[in-house]
N, C-alpha and C. Protein backbone atom coordinates (compact mmCIF):
# COMPACT_ATOMS: atom_id res chain seq x y z
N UNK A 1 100.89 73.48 162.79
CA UNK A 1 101.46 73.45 161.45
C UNK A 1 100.38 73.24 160.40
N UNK A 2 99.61 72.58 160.83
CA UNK A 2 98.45 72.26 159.55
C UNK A 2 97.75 73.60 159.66
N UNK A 3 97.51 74.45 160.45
CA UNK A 3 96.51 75.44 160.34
C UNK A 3 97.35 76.34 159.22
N UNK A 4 98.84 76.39 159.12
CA UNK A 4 99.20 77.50 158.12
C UNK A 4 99.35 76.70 156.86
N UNK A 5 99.40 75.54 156.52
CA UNK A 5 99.04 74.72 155.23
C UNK A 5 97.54 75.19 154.71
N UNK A 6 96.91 74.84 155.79
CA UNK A 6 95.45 75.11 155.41
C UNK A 6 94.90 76.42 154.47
N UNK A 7 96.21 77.62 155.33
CA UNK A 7 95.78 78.74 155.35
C UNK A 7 96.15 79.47 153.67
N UNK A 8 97.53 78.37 153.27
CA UNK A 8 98.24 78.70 151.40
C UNK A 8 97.21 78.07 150.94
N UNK A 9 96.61 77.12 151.38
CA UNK A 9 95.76 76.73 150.52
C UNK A 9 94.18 77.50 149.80
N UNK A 10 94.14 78.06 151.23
CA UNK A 10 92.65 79.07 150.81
C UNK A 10 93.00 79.66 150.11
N UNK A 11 94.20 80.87 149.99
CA UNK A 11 94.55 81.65 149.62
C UNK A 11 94.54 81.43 148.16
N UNK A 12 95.19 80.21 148.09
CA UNK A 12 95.43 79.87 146.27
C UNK A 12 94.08 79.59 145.78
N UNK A 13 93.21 79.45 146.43
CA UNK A 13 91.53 78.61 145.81
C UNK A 13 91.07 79.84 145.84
N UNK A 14 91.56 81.03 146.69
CA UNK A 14 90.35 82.41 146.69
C UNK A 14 91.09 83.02 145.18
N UNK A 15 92.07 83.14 145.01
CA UNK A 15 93.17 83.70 144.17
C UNK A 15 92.62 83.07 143.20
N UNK A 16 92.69 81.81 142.90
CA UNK A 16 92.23 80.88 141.74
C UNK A 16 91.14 81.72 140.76
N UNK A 17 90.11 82.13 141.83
CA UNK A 17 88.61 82.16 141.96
C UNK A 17 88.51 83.52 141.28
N UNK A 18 89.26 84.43 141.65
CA UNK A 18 89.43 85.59 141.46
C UNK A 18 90.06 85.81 139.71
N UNK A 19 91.20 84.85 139.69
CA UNK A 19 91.69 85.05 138.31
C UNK A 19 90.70 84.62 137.62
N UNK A 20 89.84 83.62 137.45
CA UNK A 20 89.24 83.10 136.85
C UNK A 20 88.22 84.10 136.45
N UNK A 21 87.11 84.61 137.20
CA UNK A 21 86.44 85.54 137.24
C UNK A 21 87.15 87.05 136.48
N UNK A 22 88.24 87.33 136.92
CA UNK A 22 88.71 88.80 136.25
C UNK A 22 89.11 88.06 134.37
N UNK A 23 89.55 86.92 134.57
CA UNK A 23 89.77 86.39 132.89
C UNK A 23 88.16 86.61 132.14
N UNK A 24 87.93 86.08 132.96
CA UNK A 24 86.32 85.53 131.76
C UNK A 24 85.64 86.84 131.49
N UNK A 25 85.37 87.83 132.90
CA UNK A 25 85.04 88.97 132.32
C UNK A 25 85.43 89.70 131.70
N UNK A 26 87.18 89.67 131.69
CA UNK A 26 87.75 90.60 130.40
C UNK A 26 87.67 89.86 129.25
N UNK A 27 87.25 88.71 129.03
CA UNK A 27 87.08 88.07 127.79
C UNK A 27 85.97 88.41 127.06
N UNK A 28 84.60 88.41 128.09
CA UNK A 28 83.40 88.77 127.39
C UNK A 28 83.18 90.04 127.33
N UNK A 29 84.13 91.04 128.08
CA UNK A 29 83.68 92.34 127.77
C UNK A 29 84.37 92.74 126.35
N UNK A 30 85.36 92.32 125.96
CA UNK A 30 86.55 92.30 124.89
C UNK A 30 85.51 91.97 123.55
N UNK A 31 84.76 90.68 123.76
CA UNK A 31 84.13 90.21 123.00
C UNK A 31 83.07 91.34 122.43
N UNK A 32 82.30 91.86 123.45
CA UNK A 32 81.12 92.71 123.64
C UNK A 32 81.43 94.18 122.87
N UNK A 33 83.20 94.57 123.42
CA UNK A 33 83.28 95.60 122.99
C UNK A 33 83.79 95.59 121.51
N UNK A 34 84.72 94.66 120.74
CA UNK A 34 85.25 94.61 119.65
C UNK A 34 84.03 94.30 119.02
N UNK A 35 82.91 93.52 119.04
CA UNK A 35 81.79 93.15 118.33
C UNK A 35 81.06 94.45 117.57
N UNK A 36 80.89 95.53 119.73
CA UNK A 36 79.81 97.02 119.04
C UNK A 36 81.21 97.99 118.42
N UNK A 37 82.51 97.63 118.31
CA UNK A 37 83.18 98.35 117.41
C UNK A 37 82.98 98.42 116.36
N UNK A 38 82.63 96.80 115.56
CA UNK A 38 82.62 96.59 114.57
C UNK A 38 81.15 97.11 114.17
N UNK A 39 80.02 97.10 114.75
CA UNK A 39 78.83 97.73 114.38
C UNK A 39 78.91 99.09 114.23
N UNK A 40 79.65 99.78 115.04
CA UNK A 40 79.30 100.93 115.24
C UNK A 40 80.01 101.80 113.84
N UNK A 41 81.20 101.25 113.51
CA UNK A 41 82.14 101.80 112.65
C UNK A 41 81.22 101.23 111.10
N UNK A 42 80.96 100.13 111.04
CA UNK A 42 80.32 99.64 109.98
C UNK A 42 78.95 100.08 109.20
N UNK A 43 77.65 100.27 110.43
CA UNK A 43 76.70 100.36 109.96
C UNK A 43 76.34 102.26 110.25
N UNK A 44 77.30 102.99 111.24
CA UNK A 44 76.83 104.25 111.72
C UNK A 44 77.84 104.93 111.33
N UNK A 45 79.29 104.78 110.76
CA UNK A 45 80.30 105.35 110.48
C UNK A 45 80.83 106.17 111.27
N UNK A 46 80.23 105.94 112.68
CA UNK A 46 80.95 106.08 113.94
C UNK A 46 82.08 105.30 115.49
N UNK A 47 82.77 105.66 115.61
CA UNK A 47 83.52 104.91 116.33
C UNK A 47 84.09 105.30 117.83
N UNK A 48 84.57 104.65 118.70
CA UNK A 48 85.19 105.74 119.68
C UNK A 48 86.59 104.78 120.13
N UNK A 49 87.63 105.66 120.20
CA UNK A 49 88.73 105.66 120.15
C UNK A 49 89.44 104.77 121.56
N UNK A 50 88.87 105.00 122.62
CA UNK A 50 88.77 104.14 123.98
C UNK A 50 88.27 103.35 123.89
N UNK A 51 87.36 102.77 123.10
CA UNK A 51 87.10 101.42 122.96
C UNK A 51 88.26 100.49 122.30
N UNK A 52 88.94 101.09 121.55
CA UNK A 52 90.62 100.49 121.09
C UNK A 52 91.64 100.17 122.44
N UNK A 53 91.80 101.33 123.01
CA UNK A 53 92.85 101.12 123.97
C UNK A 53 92.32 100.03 125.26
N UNK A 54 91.01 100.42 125.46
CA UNK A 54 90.60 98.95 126.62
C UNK A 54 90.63 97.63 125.94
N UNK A 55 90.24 97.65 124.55
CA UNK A 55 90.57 96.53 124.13
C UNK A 55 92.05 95.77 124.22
N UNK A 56 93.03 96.64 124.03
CA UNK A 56 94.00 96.53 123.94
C UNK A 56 94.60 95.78 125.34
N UNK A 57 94.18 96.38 126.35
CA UNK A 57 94.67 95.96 128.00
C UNK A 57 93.39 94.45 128.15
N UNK A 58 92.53 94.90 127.87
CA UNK A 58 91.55 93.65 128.19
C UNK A 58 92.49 92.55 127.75
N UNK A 59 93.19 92.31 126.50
CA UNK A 59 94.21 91.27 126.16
C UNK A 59 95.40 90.98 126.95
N UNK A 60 96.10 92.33 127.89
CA UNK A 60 96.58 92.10 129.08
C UNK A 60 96.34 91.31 130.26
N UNK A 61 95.21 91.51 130.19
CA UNK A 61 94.16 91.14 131.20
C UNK A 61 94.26 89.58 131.05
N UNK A 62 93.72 89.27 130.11
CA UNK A 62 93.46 87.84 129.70
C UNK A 62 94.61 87.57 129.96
N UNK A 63 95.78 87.78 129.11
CA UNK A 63 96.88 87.55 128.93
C UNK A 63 97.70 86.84 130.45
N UNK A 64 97.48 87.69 131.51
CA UNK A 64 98.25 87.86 132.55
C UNK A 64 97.73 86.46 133.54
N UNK A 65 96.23 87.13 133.17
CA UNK A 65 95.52 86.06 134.39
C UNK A 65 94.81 84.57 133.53
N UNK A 66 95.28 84.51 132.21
CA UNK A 66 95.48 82.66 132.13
C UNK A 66 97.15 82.56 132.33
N UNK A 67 98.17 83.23 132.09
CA UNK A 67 99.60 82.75 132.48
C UNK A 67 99.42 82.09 134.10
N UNK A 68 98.72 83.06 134.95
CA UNK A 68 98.85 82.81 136.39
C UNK A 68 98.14 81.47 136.56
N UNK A 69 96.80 81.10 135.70
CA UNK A 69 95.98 79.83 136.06
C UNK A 69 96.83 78.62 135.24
N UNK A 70 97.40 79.34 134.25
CA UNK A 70 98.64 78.00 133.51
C UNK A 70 99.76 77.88 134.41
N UNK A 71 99.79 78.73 134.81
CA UNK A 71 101.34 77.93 135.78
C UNK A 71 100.84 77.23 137.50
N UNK A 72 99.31 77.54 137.57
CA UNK A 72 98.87 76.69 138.71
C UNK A 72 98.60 75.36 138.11
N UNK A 73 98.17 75.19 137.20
CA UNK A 73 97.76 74.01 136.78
C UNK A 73 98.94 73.49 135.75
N UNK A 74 100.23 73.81 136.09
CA UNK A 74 101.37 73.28 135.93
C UNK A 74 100.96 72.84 133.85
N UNK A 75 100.23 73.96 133.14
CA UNK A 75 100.42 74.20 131.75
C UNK A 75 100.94 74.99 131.50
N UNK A 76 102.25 75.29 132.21
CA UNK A 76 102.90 76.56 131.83
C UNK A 76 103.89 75.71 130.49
N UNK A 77 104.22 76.80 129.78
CA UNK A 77 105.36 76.07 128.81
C UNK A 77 107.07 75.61 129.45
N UNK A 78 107.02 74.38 129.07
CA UNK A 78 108.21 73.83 129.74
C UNK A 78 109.01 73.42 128.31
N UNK A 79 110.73 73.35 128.58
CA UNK A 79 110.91 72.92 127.92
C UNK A 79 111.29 71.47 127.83
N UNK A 80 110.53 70.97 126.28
CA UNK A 80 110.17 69.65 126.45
C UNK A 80 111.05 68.83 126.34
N UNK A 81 112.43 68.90 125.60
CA UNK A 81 113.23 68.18 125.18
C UNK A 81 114.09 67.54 126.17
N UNK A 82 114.65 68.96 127.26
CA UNK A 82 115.16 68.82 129.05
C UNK A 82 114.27 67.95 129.82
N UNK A 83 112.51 68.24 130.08
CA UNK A 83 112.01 67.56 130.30
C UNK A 83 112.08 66.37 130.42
N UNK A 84 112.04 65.51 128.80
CA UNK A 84 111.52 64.20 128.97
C UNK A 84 113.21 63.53 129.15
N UNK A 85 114.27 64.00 129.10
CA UNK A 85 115.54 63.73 129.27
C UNK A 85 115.70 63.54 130.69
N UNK A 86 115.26 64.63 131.66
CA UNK A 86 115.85 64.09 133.47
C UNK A 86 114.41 63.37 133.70
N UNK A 87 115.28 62.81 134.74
CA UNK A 87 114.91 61.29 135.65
C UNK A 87 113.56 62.38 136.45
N UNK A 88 112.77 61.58 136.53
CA UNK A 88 111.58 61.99 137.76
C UNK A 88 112.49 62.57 139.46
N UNK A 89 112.83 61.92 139.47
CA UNK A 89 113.70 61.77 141.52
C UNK A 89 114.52 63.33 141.00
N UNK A 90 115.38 63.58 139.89
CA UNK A 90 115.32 65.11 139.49
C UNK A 90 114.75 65.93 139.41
N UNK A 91 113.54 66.10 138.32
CA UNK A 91 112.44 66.82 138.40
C UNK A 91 112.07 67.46 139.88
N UNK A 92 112.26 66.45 141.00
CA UNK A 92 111.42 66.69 141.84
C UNK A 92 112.23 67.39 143.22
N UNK A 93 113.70 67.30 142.39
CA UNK A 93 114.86 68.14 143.29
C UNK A 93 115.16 69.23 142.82
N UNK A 94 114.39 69.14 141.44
CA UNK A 94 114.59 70.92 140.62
C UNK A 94 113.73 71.53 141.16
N UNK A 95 112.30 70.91 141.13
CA UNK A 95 111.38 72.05 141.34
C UNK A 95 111.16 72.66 142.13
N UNK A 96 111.34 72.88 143.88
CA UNK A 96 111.67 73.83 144.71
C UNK A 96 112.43 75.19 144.55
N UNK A 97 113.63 74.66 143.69
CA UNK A 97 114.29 75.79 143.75
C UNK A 97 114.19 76.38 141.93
N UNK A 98 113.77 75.95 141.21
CA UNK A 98 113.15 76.81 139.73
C UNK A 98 111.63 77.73 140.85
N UNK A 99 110.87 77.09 140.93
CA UNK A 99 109.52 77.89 141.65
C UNK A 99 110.09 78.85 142.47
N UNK A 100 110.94 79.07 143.25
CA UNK A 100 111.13 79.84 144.05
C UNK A 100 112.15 80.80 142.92
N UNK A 101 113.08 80.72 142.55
CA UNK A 101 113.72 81.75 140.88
C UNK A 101 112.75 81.84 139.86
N UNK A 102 111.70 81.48 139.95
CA UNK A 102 110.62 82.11 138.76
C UNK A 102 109.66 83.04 139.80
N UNK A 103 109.59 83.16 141.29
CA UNK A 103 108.64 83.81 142.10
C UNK A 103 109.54 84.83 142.18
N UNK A 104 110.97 84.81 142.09
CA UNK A 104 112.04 86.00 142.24
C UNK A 104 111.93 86.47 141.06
N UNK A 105 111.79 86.18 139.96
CA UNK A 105 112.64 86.93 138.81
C UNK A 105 110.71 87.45 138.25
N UNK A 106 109.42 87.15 138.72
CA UNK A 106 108.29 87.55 138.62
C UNK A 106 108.19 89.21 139.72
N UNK A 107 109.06 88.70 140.85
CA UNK A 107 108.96 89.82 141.53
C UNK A 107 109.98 91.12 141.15
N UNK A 108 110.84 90.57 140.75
CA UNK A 108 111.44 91.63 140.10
C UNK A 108 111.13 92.57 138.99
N UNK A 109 110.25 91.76 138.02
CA UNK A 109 109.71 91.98 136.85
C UNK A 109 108.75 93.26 137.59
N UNK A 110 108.06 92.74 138.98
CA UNK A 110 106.53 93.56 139.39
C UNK A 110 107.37 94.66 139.98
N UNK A 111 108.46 94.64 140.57
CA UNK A 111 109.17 95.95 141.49
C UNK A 111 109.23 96.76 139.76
N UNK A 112 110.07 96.24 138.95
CA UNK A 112 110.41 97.58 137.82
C UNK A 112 109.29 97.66 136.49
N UNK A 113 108.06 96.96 136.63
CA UNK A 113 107.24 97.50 135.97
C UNK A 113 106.00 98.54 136.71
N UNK A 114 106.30 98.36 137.92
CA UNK A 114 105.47 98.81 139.16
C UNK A 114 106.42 100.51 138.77
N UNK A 115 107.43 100.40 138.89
CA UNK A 115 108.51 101.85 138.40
C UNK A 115 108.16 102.68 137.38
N UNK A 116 107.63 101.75 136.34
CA UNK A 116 107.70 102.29 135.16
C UNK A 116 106.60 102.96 135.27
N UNK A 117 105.42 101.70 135.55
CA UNK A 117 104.09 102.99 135.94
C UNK A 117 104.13 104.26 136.65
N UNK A 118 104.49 104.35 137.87
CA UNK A 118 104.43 105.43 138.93
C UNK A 118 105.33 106.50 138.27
N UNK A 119 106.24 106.22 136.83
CA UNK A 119 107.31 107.33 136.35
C UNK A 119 106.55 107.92 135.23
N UNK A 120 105.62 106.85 134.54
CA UNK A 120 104.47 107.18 133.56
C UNK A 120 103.04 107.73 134.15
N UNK A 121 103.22 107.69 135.65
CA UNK A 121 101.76 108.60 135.98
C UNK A 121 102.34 109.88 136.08
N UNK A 122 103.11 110.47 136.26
CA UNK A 122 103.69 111.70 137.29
C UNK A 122 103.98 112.41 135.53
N UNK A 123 103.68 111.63 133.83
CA UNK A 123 104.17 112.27 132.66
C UNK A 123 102.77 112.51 132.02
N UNK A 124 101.48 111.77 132.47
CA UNK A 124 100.88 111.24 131.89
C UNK A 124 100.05 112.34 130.94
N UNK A 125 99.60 112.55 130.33
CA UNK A 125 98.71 113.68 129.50
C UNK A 125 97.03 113.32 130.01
N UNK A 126 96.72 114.81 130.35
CA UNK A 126 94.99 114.37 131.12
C UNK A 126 94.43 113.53 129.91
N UNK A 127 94.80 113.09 128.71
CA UNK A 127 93.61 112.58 127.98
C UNK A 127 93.96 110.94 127.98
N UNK A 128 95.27 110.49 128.54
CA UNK A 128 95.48 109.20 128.39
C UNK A 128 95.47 108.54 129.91
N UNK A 129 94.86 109.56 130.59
CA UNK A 129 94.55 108.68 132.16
C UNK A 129 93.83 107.29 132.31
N UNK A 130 93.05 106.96 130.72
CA UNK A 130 92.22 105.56 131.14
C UNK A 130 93.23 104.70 130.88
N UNK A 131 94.23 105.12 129.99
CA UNK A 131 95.25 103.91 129.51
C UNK A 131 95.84 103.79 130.37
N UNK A 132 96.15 104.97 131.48
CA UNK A 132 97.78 105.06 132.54
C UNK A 132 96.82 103.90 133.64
N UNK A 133 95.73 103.84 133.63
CA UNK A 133 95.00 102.94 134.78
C UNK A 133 95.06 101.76 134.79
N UNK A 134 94.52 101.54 133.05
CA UNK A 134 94.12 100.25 132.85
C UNK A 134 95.49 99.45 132.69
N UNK A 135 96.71 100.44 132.17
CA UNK A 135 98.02 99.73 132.60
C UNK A 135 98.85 99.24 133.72
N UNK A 136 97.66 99.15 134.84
CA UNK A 136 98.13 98.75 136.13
C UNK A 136 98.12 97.22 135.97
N UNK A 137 97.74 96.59 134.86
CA UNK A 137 97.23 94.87 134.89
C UNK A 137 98.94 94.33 134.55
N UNK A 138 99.95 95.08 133.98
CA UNK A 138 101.56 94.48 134.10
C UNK A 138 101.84 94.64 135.45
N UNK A 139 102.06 95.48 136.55
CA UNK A 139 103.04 95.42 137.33
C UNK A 139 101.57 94.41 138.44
N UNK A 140 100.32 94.85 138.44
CA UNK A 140 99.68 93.54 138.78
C UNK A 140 99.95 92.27 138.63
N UNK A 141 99.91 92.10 136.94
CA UNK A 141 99.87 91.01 136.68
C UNK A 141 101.62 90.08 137.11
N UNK A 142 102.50 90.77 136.99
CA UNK A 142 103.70 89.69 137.51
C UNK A 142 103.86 89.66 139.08
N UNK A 143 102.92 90.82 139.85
CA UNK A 143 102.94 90.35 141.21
C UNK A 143 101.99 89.02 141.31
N UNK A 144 100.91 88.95 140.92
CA UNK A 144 100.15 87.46 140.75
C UNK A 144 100.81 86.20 140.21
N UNK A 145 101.91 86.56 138.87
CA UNK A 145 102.71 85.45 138.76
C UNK A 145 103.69 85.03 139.47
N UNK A 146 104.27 85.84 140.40
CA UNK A 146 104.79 85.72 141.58
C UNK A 146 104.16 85.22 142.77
N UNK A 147 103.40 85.47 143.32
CA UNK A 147 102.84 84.93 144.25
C UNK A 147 102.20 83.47 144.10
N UNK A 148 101.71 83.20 142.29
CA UNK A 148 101.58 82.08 142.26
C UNK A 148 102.42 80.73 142.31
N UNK A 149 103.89 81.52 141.88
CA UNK A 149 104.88 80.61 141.94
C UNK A 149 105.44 80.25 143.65
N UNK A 150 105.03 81.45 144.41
CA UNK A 150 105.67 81.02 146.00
C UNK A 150 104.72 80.30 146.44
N UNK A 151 103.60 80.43 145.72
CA UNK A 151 101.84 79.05 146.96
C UNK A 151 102.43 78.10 146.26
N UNK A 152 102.79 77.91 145.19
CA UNK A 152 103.23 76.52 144.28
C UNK A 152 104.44 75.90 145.12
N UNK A 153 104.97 76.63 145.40
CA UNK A 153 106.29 76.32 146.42
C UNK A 153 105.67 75.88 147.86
N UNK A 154 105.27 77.02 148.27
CA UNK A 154 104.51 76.55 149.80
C UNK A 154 103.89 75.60 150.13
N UNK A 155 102.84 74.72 148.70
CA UNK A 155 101.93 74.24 149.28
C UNK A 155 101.99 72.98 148.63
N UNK A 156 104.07 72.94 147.59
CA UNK A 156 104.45 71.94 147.80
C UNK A 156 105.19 71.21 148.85
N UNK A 157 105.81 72.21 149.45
CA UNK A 157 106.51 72.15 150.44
C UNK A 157 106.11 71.46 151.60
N UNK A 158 104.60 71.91 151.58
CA UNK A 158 103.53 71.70 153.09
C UNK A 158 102.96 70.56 152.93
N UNK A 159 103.09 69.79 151.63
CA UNK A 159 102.27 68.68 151.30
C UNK A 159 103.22 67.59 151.16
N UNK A 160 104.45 67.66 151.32
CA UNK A 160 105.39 67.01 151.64
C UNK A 160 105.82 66.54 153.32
N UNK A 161 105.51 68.09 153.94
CA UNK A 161 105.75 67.39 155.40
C UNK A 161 104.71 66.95 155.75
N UNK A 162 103.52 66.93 154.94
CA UNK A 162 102.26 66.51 155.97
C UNK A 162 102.19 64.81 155.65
């Protein structure tokens, strides 16, 4: 039994590792690229038009993968008022089964945005193929908020029987 505790646990520290890394680099490339936008349009009166739309997903990007590191590190937005109203010994009989209906209703989100893509590749126009790509970071991104909510479950679960 401890070897498959062990095993949610890697998983969430490699995962961790990974969001962290795909955040920061879409942060500094975002940075890098909105910066030579602003040079390029300013001082050369030239610009390029894909540098808009990656910008645009790079904020997806960010977007998706700090939600996933805020709801590991339990800064997800709660509401506060319910909160500070139930008893702790509650809290702690809710949260099994909210984590496991926020890993469902994340996976659902990833099955019909996962749809939407594969119905938007098969329409796509050859000139908007970088956008149809880089829009893979939604039906990504709520399979990661999903999965983060079932290790949150698992590896409360596992840290309870141990």
């Amino acid at each position: 039994m401890r070897k498959k505790i062990d095993i949610f646990y890697i998983v969430k520290e490699k995962l961790i590792f990974i969001e962290k890394l795909i955040a920061s680099f879409s942060l500094l490339l975002l940075l890098v690229l909105a910066f030579s936008q602003v040079i390029l349009r300013n001082f050369f009166d030239l610009g390029f038009s894909d540098i808009d739309v990656i910008s645009r997903h790079l904020v997806l990007f960010i977007t998706f993968m700090g939600a996933a590191l805020a709801c590991e590190g339990h800064q997800h937005i709660k509401i506060d008022f319910i909160n500070s109203i139930i008893k702790p010994t509650v809290k702690k009989k809710l949260t099994p089964p909210l984590l496991f209906i926020s890993s469902l209703i994340c996976c659902i989100f990833f099955w019909y945005a996962l749809q939407f893509w594969l119905d938007e590749q098969l329409y796509a126009p050859d000139n908007e193929h970088l956008a149809l790509y880089l829009a893979l970071i939604v039906p990504v991104g709520f399979f990661t908020l999903s999965l983060h909510f079932l290790l949150l479950l698992l590896t409360q679960q596992s840290a309870k029987e141990s």
